[in-house]
PDB file of N, CA and C in Angstrom:
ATOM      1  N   UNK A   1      67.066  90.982 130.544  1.00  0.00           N
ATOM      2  CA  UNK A   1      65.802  91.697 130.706  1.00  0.00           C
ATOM      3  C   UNK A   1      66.005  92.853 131.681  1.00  0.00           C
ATOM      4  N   UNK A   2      65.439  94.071 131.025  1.00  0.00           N
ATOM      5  CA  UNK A   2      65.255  95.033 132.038  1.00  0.00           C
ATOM      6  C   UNK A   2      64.619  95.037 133.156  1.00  0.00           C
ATOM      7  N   UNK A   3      65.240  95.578 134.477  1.00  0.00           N
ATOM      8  CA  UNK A   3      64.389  95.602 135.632  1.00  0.00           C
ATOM      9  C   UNK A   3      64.972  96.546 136.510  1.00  0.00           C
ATOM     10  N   UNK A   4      63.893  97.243 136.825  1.00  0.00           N
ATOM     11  CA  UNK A   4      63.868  98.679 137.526  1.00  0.00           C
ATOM     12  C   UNK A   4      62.912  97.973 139.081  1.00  0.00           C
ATOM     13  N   UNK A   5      63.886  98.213 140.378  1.00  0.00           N
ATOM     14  CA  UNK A   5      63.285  97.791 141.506  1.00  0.00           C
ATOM     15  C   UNK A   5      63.427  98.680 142.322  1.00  0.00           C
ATOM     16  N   UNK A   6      62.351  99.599 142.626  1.00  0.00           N
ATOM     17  CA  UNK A   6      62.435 100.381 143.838  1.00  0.00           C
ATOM     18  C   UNK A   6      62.096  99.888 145.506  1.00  0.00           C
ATOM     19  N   UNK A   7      62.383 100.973 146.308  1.00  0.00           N
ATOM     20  CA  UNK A   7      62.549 100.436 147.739  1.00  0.00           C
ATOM     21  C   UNK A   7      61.927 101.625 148.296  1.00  0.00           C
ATOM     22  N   UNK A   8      62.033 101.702 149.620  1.00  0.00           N
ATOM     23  CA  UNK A   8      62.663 102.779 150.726  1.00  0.00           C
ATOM     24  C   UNK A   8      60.977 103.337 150.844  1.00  0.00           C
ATOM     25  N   UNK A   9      60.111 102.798 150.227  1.00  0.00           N
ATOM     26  CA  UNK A   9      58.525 102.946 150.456  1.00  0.00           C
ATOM     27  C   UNK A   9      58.307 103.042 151.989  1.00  0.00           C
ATOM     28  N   UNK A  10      57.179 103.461 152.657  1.00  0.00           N
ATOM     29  CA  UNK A  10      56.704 103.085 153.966  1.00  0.00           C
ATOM     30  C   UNK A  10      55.856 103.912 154.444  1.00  0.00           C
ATOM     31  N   UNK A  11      55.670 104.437 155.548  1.00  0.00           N
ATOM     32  CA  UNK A  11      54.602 104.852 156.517  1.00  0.00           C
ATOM     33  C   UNK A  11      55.589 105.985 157.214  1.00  0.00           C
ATOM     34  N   UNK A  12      54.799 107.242 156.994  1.00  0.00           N
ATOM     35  CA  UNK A  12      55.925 108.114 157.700  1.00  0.00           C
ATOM     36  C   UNK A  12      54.293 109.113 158.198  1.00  0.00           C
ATOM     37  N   UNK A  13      54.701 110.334 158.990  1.00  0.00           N
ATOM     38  CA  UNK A  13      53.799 111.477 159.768  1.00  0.00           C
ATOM     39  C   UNK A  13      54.221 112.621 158.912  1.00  0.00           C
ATOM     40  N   UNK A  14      53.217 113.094 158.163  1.00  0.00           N
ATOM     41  CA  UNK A  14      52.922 114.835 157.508  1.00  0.00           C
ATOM     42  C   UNK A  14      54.091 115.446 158.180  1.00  0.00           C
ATOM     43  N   UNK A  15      54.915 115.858 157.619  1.00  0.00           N
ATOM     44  CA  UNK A  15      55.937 116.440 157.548  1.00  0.00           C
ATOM     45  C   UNK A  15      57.734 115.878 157.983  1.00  0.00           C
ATOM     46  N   UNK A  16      57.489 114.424 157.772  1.00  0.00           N
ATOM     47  CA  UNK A  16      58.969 113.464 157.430  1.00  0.00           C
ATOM     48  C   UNK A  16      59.378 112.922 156.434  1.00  0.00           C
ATOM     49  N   UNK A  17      60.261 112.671 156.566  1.00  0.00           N
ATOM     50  CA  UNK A  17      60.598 112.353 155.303  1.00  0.00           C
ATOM     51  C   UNK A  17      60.812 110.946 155.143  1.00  0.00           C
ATOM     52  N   UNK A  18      61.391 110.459 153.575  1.00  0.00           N
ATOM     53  CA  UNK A  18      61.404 109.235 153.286  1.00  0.00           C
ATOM     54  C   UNK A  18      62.283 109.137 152.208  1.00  0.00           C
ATOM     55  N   UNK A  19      63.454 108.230 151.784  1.00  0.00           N
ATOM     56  CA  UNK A  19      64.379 108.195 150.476  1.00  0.00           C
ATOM     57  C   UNK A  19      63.772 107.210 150.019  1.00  0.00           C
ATOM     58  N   UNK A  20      63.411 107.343 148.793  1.00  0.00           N
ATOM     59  CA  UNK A  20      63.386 105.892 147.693  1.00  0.00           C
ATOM     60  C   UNK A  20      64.289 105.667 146.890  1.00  0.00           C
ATOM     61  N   UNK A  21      64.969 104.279 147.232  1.00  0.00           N
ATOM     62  CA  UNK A  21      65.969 103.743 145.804  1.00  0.00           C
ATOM     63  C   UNK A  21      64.882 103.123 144.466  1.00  0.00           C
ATOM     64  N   UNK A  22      66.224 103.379 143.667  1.00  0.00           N
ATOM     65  CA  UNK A  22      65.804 102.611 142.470  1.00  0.00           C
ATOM     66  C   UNK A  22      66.903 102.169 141.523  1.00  0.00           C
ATOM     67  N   UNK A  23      67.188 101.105 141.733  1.00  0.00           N
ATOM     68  CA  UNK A  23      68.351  99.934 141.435  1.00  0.00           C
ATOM     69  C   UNK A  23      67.844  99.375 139.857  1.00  0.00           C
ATOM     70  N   UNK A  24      68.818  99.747 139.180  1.00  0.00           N
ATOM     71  CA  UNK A  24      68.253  99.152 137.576  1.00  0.00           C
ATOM     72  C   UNK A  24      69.719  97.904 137.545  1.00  0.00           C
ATOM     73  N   UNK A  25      68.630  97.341 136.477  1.00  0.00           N
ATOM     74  CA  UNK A  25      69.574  95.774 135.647  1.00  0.00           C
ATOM     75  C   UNK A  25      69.440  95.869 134.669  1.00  0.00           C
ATOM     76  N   UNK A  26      70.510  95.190 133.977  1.00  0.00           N
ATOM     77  CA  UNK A  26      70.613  94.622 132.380  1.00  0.00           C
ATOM     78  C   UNK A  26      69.801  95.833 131.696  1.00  0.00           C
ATOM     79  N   UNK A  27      70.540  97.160 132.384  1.00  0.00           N
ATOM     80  CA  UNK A  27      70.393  98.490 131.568  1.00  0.00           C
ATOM     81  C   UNK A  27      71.513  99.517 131.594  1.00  0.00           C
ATOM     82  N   UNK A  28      72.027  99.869 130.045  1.00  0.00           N
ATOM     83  CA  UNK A  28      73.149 101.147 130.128  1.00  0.00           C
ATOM     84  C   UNK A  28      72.883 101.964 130.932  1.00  0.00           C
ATOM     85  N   UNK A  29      73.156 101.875 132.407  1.00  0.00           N
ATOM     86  CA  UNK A  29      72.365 103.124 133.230  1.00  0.00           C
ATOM     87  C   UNK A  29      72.937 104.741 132.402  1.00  0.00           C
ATOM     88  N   UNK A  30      74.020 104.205 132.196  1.00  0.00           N
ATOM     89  CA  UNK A  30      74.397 106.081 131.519  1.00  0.00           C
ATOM     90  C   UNK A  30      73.908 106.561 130.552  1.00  0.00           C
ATOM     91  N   UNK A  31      73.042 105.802 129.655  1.00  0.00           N
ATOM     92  CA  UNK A  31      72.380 106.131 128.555  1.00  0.00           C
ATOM     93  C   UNK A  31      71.110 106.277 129.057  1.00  0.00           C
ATOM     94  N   UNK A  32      70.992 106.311 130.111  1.00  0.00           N
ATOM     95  CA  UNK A  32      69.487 106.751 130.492  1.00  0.00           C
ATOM     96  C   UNK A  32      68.954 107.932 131.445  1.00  0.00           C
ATOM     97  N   UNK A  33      67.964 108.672 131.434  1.00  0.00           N
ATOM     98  CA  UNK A  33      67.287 109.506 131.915  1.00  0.00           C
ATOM     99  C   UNK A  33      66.456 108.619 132.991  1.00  0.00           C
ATOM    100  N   UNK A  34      66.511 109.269 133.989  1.00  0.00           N
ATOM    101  CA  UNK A  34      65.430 108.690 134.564  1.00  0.00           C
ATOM    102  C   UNK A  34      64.528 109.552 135.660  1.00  0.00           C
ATOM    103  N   UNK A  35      63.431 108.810 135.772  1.00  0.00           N
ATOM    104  CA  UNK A  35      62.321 110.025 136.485  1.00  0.00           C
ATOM    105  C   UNK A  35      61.137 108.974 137.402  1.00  0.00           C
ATOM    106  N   UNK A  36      61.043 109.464 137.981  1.00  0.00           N
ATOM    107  CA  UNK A  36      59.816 109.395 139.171  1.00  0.00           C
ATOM    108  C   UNK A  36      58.651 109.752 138.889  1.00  0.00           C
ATOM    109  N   UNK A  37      57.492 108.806 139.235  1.00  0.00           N
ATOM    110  CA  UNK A  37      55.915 109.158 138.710  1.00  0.00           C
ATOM    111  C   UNK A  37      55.153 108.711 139.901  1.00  0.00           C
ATOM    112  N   UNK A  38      53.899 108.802 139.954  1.00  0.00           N
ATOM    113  CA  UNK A  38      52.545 108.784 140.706  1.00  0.00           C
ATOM    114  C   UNK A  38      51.185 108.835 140.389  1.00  0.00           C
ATOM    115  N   UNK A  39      50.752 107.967 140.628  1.00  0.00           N
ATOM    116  CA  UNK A  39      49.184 107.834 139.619  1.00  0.00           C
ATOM    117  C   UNK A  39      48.380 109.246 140.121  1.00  0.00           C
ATOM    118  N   UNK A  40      47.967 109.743 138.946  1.00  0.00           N
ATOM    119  CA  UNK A  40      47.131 110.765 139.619  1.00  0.00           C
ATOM    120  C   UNK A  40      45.532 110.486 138.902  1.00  0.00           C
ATOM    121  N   UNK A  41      44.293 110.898 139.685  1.00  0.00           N
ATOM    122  CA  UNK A  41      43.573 110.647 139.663  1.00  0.00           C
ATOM    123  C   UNK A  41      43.078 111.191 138.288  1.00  0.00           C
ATOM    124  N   UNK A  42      42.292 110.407 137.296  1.00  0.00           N
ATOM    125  CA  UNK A  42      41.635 110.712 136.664  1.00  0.00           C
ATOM    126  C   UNK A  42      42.683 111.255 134.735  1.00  0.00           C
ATOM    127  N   UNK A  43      44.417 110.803 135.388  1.00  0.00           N
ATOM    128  CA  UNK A  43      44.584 110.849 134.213  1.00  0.00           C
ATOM    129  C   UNK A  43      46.179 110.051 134.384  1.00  0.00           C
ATOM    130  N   UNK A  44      46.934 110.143 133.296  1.00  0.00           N
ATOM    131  CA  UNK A  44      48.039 108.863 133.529  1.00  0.00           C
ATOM    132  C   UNK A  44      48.955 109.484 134.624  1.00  0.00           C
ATOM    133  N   UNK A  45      49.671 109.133 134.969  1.00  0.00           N
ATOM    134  CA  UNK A  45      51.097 109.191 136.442  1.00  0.00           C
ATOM    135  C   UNK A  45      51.566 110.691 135.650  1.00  0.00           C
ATOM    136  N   UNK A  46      51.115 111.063 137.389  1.00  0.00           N
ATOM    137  CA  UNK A  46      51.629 112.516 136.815  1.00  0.00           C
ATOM    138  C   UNK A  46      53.192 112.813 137.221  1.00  0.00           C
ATOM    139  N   UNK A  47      53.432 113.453 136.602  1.00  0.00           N
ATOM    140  CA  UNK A  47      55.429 113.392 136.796  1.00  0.00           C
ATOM    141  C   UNK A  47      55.819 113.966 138.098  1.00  0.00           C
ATOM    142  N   UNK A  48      56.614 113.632 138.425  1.00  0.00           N
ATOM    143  CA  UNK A  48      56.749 113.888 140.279  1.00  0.00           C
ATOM    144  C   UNK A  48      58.456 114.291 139.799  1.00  0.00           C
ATOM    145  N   UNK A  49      59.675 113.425 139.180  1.00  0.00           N
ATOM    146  CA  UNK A  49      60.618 114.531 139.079  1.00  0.00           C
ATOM    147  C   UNK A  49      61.934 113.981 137.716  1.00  0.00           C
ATOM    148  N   UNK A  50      62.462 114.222 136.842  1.00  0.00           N
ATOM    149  CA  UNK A  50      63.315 113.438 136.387  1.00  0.00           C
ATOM    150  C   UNK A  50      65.090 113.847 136.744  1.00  0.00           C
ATOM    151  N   UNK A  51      66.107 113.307 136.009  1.00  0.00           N
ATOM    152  CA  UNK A  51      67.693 113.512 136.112  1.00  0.00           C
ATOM    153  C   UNK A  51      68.166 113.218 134.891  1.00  0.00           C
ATOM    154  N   UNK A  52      69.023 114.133 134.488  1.00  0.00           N
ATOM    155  CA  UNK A  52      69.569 113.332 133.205  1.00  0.00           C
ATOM    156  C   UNK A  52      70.429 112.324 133.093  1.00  0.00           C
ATOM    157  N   UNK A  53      71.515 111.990 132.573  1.00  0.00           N
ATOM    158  CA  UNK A  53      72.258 111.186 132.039  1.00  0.00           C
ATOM    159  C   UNK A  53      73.439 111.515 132.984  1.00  0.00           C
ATOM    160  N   UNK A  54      74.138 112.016 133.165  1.00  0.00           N
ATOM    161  CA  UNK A  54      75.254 112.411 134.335  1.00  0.00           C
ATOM    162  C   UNK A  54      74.892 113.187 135.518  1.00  0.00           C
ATOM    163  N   UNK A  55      73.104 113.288 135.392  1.00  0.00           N
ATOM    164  CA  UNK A  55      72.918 113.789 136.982  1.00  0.00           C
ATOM    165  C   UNK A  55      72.976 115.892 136.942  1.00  0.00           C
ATOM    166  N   UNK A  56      73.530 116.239 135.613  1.00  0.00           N
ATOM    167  CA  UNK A  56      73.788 117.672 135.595  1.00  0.00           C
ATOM    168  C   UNK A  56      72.679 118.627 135.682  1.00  0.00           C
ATOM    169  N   UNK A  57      71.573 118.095 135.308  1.00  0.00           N
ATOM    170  CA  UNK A  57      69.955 118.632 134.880  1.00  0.00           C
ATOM    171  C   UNK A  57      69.017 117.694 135.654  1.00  0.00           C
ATOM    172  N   UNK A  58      68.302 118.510 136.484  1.00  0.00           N
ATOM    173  CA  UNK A  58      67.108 118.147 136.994  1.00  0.00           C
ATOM    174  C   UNK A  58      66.138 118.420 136.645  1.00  0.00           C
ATOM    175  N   UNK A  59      64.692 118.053 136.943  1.00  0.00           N
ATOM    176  CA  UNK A  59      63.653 119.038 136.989  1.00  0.00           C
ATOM    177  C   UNK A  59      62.608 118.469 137.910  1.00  0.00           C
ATOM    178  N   UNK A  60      61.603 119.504 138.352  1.00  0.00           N
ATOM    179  CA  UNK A  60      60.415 118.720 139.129  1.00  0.00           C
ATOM    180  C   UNK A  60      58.801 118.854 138.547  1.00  0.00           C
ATOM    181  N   UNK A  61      58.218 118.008 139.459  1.00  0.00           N
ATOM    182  CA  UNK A  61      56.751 118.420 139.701  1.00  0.00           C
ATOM    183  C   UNK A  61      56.287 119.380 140.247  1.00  0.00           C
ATOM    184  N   UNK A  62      55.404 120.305 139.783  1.00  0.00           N
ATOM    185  CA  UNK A  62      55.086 121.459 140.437  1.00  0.00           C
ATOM    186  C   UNK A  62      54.603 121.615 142.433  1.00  0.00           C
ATOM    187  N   UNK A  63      54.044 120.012 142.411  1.00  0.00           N
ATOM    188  CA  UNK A  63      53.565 119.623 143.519  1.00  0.00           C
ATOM    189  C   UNK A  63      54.600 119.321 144.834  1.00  0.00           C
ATOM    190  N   UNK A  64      55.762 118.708 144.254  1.00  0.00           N
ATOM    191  CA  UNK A  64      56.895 118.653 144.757  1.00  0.00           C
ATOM    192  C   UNK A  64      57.868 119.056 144.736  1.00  0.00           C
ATOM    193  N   UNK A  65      57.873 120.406 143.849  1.00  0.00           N
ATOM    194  CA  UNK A  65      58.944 121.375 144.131  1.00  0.00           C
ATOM    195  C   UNK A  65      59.716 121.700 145.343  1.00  0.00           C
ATOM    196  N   UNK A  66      60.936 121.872 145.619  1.00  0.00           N
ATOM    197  CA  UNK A  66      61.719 122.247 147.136  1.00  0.00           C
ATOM    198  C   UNK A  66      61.195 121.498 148.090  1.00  0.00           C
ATOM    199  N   UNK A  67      60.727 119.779 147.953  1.00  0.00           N
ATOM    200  CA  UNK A  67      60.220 119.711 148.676  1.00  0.00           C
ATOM    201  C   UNK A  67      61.335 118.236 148.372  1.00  0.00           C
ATOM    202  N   UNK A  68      61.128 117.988 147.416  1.00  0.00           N
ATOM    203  CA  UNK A  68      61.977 116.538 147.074  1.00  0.00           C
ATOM    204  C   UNK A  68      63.110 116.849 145.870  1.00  0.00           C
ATOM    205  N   UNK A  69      63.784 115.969 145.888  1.00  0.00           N
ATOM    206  CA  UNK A  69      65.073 116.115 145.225  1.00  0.00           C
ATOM    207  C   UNK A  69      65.607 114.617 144.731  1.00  0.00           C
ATOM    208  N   UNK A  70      66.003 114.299 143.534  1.00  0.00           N
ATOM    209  CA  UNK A  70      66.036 113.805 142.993  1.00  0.00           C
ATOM    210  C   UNK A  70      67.924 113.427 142.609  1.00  0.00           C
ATOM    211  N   UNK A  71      68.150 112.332 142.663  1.00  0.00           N
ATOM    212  CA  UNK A  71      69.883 112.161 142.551  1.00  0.00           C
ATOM    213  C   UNK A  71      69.972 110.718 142.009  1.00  0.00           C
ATOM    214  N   UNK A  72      70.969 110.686 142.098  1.00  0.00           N
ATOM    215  CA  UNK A  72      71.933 109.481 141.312  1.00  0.00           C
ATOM    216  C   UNK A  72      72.968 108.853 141.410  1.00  0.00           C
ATOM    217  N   UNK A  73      73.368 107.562 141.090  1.00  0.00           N
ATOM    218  CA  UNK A  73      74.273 107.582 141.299  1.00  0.00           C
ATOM    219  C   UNK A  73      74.843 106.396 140.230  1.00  0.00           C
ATOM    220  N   UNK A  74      75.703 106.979 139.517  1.00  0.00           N
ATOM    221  CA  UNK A  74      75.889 105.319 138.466  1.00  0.00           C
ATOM    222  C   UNK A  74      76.844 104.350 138.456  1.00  0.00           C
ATOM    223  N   UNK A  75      77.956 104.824 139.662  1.00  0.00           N
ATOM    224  CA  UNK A  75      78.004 103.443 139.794  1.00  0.00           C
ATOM    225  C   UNK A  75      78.070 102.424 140.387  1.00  0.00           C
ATOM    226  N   UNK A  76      76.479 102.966 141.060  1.00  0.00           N
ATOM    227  CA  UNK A  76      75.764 101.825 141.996  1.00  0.00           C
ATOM    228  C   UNK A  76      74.611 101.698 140.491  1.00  0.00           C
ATOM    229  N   UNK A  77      74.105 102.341 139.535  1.00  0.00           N
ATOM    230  CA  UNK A  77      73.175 102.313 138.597  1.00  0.00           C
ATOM    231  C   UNK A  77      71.765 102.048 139.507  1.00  0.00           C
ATOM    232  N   UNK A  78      71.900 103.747 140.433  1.00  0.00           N
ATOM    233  CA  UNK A  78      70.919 103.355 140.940  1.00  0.00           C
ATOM    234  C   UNK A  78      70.341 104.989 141.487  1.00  0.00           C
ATOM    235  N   UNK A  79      69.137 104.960 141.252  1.00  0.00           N
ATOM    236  CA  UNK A  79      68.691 107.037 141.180  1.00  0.00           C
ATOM    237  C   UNK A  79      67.514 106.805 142.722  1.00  0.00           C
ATOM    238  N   UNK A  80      67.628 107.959 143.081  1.00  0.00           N
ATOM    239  CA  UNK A  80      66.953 107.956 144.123  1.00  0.00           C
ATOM    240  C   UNK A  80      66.062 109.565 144.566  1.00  0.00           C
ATOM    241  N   UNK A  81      65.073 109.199 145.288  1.00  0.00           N
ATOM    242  CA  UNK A  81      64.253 110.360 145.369  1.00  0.00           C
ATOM    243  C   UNK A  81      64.327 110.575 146.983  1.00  0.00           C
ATOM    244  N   UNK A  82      65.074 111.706 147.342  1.00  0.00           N
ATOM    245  CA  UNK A  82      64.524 112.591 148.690  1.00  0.00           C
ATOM    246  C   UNK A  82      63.186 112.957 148.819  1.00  0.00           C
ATOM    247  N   UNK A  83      62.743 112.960 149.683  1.00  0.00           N
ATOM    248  CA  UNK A  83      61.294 113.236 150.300  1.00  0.00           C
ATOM    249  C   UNK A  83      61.185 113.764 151.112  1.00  0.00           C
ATOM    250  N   UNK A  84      60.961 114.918 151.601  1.00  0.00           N
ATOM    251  CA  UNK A  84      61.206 116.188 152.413  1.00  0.00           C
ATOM    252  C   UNK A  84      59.862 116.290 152.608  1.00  0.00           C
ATOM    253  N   UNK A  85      59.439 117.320 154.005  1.00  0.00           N
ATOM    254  CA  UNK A  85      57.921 118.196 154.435  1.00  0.00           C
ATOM    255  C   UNK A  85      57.200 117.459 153.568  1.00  0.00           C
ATOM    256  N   UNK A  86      57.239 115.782 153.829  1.00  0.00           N
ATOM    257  CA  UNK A  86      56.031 114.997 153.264  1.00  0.00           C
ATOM    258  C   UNK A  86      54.692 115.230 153.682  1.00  0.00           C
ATOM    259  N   UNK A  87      53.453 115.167 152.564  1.00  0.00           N
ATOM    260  CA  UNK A  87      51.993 115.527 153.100  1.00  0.00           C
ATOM    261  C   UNK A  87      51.288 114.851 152.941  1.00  0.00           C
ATOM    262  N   UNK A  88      50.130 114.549 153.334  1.00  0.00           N
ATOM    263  CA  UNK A  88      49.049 113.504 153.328  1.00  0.00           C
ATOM    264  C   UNK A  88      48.593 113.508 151.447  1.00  0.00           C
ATOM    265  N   UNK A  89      48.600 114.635 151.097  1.00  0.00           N
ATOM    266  CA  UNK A  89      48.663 114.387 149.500  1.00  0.00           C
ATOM    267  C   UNK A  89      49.910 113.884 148.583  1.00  0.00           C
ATOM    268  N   UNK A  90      50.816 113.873 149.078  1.00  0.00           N
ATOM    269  CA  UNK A  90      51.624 112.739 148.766  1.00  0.00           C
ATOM    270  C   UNK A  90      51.717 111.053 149.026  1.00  0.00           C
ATOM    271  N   UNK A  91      50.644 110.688 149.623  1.00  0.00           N
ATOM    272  CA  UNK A  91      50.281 109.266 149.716  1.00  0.00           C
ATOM    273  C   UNK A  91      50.241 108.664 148.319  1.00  0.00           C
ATOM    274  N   UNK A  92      50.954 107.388 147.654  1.00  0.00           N
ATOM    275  CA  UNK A  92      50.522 107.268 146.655  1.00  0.00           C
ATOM    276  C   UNK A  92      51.821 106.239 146.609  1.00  0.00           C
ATOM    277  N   UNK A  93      51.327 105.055 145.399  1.00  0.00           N
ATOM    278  CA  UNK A  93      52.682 104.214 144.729  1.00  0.00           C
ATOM    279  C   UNK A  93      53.590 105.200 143.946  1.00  0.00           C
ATOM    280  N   UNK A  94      55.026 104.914 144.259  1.00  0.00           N
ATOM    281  CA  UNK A  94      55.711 105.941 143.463  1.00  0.00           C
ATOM    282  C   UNK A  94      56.709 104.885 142.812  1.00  0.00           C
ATOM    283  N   UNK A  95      56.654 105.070 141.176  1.00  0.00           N
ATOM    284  CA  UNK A  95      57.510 104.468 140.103  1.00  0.00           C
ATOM    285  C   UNK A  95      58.699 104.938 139.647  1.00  0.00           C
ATOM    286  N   UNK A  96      59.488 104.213 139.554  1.00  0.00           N
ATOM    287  CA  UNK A  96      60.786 104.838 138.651  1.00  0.00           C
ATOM    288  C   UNK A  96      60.506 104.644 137.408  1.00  0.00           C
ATOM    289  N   UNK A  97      61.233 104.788 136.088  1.00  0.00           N
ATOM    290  CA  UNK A  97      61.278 105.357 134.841  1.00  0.00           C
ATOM    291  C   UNK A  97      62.766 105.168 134.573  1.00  0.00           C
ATOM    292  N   UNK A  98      62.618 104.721 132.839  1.00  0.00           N
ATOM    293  CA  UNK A  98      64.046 104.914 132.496  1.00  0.00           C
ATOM    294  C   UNK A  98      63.727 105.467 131.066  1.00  0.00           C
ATOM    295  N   UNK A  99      64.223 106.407 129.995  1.00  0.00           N
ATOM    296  CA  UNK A  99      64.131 106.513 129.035  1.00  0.00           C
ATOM    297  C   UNK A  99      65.287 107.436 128.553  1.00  0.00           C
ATOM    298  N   UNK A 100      65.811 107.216 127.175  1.00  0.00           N
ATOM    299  CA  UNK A 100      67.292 107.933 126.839  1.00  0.00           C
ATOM    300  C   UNK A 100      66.945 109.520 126.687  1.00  0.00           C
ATOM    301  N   UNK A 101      65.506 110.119 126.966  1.00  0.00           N
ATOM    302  CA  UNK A 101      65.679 111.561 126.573  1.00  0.00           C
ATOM    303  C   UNK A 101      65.212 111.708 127.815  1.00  0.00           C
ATOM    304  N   UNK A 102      65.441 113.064 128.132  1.00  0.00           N
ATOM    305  CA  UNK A 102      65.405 113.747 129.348  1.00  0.00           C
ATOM    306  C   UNK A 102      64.117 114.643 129.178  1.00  0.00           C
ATOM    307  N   UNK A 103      62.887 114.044 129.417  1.00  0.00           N
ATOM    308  CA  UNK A 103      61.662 114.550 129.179  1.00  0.00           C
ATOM    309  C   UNK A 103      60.496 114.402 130.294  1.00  0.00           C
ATOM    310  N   UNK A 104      59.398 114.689 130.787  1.00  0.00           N
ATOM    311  CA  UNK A 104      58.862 114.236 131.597  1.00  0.00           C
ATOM    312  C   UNK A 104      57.342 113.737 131.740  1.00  0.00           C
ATOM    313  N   UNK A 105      57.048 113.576 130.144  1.00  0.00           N
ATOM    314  CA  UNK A 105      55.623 112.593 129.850  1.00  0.00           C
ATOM    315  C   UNK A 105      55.990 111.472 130.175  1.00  0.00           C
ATOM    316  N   UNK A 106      54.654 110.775 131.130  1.00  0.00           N
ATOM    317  CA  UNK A 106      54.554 109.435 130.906  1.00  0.00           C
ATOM    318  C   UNK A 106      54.867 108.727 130.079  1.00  0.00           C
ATOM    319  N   UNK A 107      53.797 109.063 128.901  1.00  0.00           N
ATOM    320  CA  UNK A 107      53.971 108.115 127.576  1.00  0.00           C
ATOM    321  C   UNK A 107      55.148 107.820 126.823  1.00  0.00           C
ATOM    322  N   UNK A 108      55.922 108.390 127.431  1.00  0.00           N
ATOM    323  CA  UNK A 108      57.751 108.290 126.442  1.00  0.00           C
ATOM    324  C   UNK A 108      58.520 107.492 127.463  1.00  0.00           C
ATOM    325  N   UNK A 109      58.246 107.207 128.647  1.00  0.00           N
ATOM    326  CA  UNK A 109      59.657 106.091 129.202  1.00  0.00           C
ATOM    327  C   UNK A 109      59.299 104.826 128.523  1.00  0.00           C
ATOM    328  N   UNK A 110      60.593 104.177 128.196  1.00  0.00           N
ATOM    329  CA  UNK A 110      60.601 102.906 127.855  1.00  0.00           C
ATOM    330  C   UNK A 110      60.554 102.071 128.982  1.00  0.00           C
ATOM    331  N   UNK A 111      61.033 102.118 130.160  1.00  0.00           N
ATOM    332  CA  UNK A 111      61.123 100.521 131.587  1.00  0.00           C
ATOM    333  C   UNK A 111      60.449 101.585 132.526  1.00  0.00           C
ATOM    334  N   UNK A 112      60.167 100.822 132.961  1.00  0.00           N
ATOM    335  CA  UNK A 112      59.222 100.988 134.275  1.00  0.00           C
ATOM    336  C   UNK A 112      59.596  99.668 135.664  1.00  0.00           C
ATOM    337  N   UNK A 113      59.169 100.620 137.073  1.00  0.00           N
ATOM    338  CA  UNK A 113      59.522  99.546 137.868  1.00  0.00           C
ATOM    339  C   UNK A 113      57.786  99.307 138.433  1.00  0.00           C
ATOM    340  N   UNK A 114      58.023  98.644 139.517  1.00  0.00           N
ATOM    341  CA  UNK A 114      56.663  97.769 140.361  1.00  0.00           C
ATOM    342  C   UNK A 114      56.002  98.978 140.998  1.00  0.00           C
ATOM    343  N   UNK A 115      57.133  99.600 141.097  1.00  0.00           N
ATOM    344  CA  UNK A 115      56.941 100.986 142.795  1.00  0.00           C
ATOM    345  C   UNK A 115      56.693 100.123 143.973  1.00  0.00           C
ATOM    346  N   UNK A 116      56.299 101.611 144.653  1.00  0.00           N
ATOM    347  CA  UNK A 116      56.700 100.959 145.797  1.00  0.00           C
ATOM    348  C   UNK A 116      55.396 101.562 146.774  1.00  0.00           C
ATOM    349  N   UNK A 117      55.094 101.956 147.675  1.00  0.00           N
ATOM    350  CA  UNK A 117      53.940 102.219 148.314  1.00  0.00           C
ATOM    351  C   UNK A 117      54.611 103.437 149.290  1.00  0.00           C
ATOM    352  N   UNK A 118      54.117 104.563 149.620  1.00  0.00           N
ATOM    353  CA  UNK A 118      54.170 105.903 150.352  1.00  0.00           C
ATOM    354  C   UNK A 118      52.983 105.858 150.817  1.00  0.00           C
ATOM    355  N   UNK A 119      53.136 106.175 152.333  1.00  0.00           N
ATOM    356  CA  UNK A 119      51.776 106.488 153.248  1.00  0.00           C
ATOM    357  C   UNK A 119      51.781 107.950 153.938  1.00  0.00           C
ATOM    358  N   UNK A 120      51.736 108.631 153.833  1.00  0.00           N
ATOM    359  CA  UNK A 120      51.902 110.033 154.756  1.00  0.00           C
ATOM    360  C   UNK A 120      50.845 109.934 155.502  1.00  0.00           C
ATOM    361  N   UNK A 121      50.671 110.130 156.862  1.00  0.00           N
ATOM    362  CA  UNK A 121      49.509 109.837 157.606  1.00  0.00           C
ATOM    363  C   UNK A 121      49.522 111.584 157.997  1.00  0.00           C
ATOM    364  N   UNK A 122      48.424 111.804 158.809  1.00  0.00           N
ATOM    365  CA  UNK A 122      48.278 113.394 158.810  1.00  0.00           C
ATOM    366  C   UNK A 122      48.058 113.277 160.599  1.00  0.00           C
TER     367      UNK A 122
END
């Protein structure tokens, strides 16, 4: 069974930072894309950032542009999100994602993890 477990969640001050892991199982990590999400109000998890398959192609959220950065590593099979000049509007559960295309709708990852909890206090 697939399982996507993120970490590195917590309580940080408007403008620190924070790394989140995300450790996958009983998944081809190299056959997968994977990406970062966040519930946004009033419609499904809006995309915060994905990586492709060897890490060569990134992309972001408009919200978190130059602000977070997104990496990998496979063979720990495990992707992780930098968190830079964090802001009180970045408070929010943040999910990992796994899916074989390198895209950044919700509705197309196949695994999903628990997330994890981000507090930016101001």
């Amino acid at each position: 069974q697939v399982q996507l477990v993120e970490s590195g969640g917590g309580v940080v001050q408007a403008g620190g930072s924070l790394r989140l892991s995300c450790a996958a199982s009983a998944l081809s990590f190299n056959d997968y894309c994977m990406g970062w999400f966040r519930p946004a109000p009033g419609k499904e998890r809006e995309f915060v950032a994905a990586i492709s398959w060897k890490g060569s192609a990134t992309r972001y959220g408009v919200s978190v542009k130059g602000r977070f950065t997104i990496s990998r590593d496979n063979t720990k099979n495990t992707v992780y999100l930098q968190m830079n000049n964090l802001k009180p509007d970045d408070t929010s559960v943040y999910y990992c994602a796994a899916d074989r295309s390198f895209i950044a709708t919700a509705a197309s990852y196949d695994y999903w993890g628990q997330g994890t909890q981000v507090t930016v206090s101001s």
